[in-house]
C-alpha atoms as a PDB file:
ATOM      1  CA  UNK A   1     146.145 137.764 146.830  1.00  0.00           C
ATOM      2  CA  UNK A   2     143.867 134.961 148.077  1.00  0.00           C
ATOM      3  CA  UNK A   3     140.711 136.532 146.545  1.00  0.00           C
ATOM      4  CA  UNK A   4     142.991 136.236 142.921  1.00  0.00           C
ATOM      5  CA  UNK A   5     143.809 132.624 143.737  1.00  0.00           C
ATOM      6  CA  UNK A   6     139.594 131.772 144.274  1.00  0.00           C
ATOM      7  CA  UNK A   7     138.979 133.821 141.020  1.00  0.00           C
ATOM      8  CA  UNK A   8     141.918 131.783 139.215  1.00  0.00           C
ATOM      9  CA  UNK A   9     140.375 128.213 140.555  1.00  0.00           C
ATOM     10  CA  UNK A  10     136.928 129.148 139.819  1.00  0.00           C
ATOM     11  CA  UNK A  11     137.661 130.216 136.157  1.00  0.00           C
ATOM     12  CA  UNK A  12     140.156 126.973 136.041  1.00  0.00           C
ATOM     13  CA  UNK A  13     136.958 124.635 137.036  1.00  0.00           C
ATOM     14  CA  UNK A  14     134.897 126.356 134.325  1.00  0.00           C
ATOM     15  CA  UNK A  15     137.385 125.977 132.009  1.00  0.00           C
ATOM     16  CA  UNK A  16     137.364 121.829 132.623  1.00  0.00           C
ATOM     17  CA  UNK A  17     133.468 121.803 132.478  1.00  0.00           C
ATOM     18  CA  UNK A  18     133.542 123.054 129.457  1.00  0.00           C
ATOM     19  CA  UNK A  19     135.717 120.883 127.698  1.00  0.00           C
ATOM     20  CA  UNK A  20     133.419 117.879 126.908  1.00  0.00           C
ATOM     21  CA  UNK A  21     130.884 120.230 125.128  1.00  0.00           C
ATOM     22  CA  UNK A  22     134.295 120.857 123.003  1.00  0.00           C
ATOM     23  CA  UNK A  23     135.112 117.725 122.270  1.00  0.00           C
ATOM     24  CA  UNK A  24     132.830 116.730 119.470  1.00  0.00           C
ATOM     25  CA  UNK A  25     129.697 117.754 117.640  1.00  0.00           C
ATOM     26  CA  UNK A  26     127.192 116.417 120.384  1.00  0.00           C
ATOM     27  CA  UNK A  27     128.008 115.725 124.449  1.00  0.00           C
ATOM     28  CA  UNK A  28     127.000 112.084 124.020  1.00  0.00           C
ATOM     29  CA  UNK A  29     129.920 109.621 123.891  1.00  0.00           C
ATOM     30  CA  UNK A  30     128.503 107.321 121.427  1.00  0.00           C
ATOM     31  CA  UNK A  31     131.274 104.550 120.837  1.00  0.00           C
ATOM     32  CA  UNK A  32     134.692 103.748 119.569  1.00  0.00           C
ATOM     33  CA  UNK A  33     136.692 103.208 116.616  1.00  0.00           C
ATOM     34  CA  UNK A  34     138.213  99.706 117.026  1.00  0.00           C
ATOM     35  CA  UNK A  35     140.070  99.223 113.482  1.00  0.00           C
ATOM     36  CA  UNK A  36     140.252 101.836 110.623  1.00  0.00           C
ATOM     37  CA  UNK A  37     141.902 102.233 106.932  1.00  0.00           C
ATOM     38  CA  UNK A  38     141.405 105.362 105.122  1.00  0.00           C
ATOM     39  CA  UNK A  39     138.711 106.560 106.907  1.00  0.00           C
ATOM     40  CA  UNK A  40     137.571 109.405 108.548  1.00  0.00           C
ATOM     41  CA  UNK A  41     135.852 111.294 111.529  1.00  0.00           C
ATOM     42  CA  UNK A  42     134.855 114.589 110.800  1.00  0.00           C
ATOM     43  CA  UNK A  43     138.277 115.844 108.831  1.00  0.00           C
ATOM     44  CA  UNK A  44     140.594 114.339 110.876  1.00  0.00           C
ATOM     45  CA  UNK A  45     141.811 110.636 110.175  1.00  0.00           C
ATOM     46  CA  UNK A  46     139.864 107.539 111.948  1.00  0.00           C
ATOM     47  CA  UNK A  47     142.643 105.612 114.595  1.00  0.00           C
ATOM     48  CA  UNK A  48     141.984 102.305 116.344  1.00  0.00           C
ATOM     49  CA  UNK A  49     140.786 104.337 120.146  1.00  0.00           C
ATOM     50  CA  UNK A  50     139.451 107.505 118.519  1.00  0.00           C
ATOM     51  CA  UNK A  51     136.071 108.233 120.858  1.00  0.00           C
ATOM     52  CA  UNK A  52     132.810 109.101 118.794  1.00  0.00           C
ATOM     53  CA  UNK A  53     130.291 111.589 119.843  1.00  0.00           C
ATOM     54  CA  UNK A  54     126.313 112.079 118.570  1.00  0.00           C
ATOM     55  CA  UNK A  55     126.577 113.937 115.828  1.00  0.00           C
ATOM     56  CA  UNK A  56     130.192 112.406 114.481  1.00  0.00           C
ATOM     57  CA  UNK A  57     129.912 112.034 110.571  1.00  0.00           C
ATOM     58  CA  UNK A  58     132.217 108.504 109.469  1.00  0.00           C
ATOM     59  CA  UNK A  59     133.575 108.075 106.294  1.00  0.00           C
ATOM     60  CA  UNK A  60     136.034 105.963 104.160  1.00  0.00           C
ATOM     61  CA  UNK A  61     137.403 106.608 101.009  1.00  0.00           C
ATOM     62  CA  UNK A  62     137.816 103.826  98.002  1.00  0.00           C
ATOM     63  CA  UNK A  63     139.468 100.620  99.807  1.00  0.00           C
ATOM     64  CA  UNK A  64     138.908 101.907 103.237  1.00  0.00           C
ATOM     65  CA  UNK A  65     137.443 100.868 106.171  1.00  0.00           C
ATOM     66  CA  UNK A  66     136.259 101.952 109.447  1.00  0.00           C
ATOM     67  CA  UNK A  67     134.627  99.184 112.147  1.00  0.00           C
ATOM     68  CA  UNK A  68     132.845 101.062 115.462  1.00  0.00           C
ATOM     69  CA  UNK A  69     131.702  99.734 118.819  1.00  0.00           C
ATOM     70  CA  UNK A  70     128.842 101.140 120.089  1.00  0.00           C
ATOM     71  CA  UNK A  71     127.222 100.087 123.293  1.00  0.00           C
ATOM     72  CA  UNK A  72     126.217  96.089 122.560  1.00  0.00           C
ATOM     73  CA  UNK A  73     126.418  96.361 118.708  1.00  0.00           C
ATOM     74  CA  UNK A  74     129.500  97.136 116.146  1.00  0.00           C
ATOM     75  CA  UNK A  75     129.202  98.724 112.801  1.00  0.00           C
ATOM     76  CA  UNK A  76     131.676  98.197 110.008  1.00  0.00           C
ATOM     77  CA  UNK A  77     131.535 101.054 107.438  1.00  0.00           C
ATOM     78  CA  UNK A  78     132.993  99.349 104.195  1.00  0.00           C
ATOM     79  CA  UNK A  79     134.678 101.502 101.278  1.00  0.00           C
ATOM     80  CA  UNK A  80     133.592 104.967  99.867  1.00  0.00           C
ATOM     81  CA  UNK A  81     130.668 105.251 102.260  1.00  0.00           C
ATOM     82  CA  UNK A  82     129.796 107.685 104.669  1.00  0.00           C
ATOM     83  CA  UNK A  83     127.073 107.373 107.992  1.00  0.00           C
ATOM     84  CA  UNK A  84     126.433 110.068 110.603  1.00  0.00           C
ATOM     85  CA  UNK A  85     126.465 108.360 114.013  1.00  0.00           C
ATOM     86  CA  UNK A  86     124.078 109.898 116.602  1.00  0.00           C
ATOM     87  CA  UNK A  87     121.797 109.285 119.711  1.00  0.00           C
ATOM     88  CA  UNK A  88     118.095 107.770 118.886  1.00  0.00           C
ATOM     89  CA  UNK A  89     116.328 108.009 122.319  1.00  0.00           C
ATOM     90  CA  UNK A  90     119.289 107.006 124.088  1.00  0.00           C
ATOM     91  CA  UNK A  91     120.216 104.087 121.589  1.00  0.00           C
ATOM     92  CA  UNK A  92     122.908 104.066 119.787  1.00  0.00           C
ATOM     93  CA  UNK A  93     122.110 104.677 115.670  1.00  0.00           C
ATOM     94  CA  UNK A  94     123.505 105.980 112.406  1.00  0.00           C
ATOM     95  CA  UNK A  95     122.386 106.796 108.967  1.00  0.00           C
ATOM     96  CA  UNK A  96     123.730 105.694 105.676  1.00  0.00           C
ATOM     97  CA  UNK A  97     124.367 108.129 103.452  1.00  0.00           C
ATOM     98  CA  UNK A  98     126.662 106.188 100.850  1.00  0.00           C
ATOM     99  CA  UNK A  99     127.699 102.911 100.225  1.00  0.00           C
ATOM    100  CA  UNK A 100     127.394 100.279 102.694  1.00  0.00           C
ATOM    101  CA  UNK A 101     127.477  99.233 106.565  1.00  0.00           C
ATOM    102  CA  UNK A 102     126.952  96.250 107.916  1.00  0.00           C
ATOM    103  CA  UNK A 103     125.784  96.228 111.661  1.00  0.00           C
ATOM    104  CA  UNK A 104     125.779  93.231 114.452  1.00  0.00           C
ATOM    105  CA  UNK A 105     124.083  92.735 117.483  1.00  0.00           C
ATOM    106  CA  UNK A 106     122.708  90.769 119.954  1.00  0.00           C
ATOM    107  CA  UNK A 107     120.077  92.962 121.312  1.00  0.00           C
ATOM    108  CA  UNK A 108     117.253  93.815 119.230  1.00  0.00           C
ATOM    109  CA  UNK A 109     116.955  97.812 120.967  1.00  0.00           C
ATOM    110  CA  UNK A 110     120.844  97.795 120.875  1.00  0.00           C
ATOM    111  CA  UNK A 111     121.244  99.868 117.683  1.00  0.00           C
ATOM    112  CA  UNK A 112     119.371 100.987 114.720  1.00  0.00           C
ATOM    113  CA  UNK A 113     120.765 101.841 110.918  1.00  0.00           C
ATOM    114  CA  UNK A 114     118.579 104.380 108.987  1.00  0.00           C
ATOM    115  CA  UNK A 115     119.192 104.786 104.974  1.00  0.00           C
ATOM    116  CA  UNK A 116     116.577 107.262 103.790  1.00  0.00           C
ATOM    117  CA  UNK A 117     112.987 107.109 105.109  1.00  0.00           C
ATOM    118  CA  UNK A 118     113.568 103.750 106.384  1.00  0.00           C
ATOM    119  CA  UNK A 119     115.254 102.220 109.729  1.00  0.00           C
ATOM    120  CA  UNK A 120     116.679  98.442 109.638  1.00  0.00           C
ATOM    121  CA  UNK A 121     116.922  96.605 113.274  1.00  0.00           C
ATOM    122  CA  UNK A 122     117.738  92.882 114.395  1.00  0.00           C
ATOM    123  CA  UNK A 123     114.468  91.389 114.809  1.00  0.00           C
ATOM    124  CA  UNK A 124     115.134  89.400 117.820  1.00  0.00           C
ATOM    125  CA  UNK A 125     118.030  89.462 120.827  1.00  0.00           C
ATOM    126  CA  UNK A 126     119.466  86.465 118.968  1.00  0.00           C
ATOM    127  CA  UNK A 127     123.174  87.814 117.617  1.00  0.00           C
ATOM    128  CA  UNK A 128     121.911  89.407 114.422  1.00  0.00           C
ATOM    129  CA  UNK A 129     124.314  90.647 111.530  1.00  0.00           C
ATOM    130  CA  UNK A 130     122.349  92.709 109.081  1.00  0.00           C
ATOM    131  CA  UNK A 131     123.782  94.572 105.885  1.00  0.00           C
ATOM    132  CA  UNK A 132     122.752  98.129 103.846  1.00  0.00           C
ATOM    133  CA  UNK A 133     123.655  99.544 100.550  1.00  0.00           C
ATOM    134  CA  UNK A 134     122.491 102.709  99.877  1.00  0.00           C
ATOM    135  CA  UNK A 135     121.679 102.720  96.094  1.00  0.00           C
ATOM    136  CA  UNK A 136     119.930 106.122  95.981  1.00  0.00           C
ATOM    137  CA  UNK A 137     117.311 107.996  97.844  1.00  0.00           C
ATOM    138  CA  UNK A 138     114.593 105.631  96.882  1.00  0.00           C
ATOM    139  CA  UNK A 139     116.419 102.182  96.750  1.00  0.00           C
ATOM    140  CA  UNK A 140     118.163  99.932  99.490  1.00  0.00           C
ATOM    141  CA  UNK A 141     119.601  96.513  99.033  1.00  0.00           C
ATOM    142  CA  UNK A 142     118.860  94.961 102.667  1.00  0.00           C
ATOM    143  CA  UNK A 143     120.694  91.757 103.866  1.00  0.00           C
ATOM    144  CA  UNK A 144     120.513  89.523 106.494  1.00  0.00           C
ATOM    145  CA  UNK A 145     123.840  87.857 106.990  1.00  0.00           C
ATOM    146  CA  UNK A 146     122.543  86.336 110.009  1.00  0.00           C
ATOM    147  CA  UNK A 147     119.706  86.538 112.260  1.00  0.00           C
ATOM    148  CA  UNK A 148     116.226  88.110 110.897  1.00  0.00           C
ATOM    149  CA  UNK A 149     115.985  92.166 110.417  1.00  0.00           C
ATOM    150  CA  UNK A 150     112.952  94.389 110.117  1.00  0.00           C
ATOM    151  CA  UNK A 151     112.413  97.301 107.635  1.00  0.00           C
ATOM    152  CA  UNK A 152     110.405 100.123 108.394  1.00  0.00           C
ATOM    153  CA  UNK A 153     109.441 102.979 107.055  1.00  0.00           C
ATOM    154  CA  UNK A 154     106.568 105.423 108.161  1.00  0.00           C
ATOM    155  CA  UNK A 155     105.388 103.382 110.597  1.00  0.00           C
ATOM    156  CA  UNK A 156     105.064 100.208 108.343  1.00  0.00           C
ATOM    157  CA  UNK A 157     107.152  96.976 108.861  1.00  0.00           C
ATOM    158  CA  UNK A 158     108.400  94.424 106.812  1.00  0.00           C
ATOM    159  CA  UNK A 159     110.324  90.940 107.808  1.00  0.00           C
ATOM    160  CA  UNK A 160     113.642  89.988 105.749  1.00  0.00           C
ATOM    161  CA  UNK A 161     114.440  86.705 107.019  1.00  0.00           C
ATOM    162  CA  UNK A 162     117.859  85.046 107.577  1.00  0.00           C
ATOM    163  CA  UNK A 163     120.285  84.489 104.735  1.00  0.00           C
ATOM    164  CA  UNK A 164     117.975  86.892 102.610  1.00  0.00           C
ATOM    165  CA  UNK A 165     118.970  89.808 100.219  1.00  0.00           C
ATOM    166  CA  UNK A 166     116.115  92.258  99.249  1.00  0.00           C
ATOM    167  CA  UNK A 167     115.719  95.276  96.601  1.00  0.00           C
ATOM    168  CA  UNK A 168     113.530  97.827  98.502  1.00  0.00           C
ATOM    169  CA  UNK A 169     111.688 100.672  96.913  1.00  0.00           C
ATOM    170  CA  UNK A 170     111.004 103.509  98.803  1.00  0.00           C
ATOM    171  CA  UNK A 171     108.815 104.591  96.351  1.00  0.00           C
ATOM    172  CA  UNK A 172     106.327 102.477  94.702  1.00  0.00           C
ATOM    173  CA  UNK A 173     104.468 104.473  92.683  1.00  0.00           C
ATOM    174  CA  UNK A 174     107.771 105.657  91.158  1.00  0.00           C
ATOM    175  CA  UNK A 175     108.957 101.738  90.749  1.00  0.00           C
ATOM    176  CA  UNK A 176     105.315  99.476  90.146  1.00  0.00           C
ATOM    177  CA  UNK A 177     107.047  96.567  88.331  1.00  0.00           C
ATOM    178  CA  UNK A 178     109.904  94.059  89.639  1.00  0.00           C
ATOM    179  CA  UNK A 179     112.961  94.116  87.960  1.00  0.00           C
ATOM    180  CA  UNK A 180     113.954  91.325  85.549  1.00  0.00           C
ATOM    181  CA  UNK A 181     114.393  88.181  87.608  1.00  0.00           C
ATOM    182  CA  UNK A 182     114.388  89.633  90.614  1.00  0.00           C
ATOM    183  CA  UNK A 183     112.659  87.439  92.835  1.00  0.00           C
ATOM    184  CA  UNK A 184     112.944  83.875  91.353  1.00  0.00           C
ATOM    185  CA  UNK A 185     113.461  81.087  93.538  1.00  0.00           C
ATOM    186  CA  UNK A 186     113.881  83.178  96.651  1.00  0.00           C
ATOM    187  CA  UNK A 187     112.529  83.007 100.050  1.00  0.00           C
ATOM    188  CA  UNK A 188     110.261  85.324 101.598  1.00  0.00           C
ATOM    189  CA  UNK A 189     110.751  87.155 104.488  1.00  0.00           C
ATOM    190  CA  UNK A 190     108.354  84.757 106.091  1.00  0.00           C
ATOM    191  CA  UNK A 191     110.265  81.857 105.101  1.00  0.00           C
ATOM    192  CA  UNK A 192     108.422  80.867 101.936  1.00  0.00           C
ATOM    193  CA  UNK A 193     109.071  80.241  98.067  1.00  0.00           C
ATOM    194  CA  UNK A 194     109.100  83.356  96.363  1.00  0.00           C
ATOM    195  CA  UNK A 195     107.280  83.855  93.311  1.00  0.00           C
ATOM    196  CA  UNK A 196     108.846  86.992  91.898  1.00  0.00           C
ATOM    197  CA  UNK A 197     105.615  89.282  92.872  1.00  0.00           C
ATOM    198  CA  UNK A 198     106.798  92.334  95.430  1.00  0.00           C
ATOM    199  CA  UNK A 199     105.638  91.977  98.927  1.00  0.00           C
ATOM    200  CA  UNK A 200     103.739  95.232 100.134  1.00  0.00           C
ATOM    201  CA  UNK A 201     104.053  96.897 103.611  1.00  0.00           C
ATOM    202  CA  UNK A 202     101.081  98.348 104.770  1.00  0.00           C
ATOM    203  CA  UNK A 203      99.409 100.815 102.358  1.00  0.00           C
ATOM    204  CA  UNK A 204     102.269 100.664  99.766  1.00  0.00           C
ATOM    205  CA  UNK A 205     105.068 102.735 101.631  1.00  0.00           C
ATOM    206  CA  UNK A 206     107.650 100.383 100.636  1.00  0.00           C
ATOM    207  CA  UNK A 207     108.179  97.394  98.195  1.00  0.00           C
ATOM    208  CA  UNK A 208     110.727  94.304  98.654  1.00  0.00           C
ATOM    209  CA  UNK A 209     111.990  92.165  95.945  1.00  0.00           C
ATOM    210  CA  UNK A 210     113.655  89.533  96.707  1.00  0.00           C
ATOM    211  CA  UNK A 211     117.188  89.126  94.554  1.00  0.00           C
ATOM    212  CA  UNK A 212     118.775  86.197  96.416  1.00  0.00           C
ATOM    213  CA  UNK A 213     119.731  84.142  99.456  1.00  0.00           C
ATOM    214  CA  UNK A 214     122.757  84.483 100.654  1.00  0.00           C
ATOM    215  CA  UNK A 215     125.258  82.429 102.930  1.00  0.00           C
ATOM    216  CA  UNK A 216     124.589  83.129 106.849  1.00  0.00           C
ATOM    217  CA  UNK A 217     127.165  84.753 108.103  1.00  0.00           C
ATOM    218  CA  UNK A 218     129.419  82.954 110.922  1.00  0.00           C
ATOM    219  CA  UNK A 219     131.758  85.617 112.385  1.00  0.00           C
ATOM    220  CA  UNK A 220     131.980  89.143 111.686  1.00  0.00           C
ATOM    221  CA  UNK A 221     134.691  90.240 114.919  1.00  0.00           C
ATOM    222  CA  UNK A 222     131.186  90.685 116.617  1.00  0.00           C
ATOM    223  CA  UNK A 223     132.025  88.626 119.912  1.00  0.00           C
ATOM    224  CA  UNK A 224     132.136  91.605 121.716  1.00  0.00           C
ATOM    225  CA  UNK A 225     129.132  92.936 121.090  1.00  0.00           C
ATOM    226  CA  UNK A 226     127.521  89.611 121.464  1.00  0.00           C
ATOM    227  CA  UNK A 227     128.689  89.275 124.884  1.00  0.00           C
ATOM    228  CA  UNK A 228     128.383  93.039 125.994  1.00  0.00           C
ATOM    229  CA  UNK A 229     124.681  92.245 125.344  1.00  0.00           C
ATOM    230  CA  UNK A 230     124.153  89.640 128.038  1.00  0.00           C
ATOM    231  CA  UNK A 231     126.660  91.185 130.505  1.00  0.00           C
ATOM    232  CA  UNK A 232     125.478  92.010 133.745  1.00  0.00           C
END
């Protein structure tokens, strides 16, 4: 009898080790859903509380929404998109597949957002609020709503400074000439007049165009992450 009851604990203790492999695609808890409408984790339906793991693929339909904390930054996944949320090196990151996300930080190593070959970070620990589309496989529109981002793809990086909106080719060769008025009377990433010409990166890996400057953002339910990056 007593050598049944040690077998019964035993497999009872494996049984609760196992279940946080089981309880999403990857073992890393990577954040959690703080508002959603029509949206999605996986194939189950997003709820204010639901718990995200590596590997967790977000997704709204048309007029839906989904907003995430994760670690010191938030994402907010706007309507018919979709982003898989994962682990980068211990960071928190995700990658936009379709549509949009805007991210928000106030740590510069607190999160990145990847949209095809490229990776968009705050450039500074200042609170940052930074915004993708995903246009296709070859073109972004990159905004900085607040705070200056960096773009970088293959090991080349670009500056898009605050209140900034930018048309980025991932392929040049495929893209060599701006689009009509694209450009005019914009600032550059570095601050200055545009002039309508593209700015390179390095040996042509990317191309930015600027297409306007937009209003800095002011609040974006981002206190949280703001403060959760100078906490103690």
């Amino acid at each position: 009898m007593q050598g049944l009851r040690s077998l019964f604990a035993a497999a009872l203790a494996v049984t609760l080790t196992a279940v946080p492999a089981l309880a999403g695609p990857g073992n890393t808890v990577l954040g959690t859903v703080t508002t959603a409408e029509k949206a999605h984790v996986g194939e189950g339906a997003a709820a204010t509380g639901t718990t995200l793991y590596a590997g967790d693929r977000l997704s709204t339909d048309m007029q839906g929404s989904v907003q995430v904390r994760a670690g010191a930054a938030r994402l907010l996944l706007q309507s018919a998109s979709i982003a898989d949320v994962n682990d980068t090196e211990g960071t928190p990151s995700a990658k936009l597949l379709r549509g949009t996300a805007t991210f928000s930080t106030g740590n510069a190593h607190a999160f990145t957002l990847y949209a095809s070959k490229a990776a968009i970070r705050a450039q500074s620990d200042a609170p940052t609020i930074g915004q993708v589309t995903y246009l296709n496989d070859k073109e972004l529109l990159v905004t900085s709503k607040r705070g200056p981002l960096t773009i970088s793809v293959e090991g080349e990086t670009q500056l898009i400074a605050e209140g900034t909106s930018y048309h980025v080719y991932l392929d040049p060769e495929a893209n060599p000439q701006e689009p009509q008025g694209a450009g005019s009377g914009s600032k550059g990433p570095g601050g200055g007049k545009g002039n309508g010409s593209p700015l390179k990166a390095g040996r042509s890996r990317f191309l930015i165009f600027a297409v306007g400057i937009t209003a800095v953002a002011t609040y974006f339910a981002v206190s949280e992450a703001f403060e959760s990056a100078h906490r103690p």
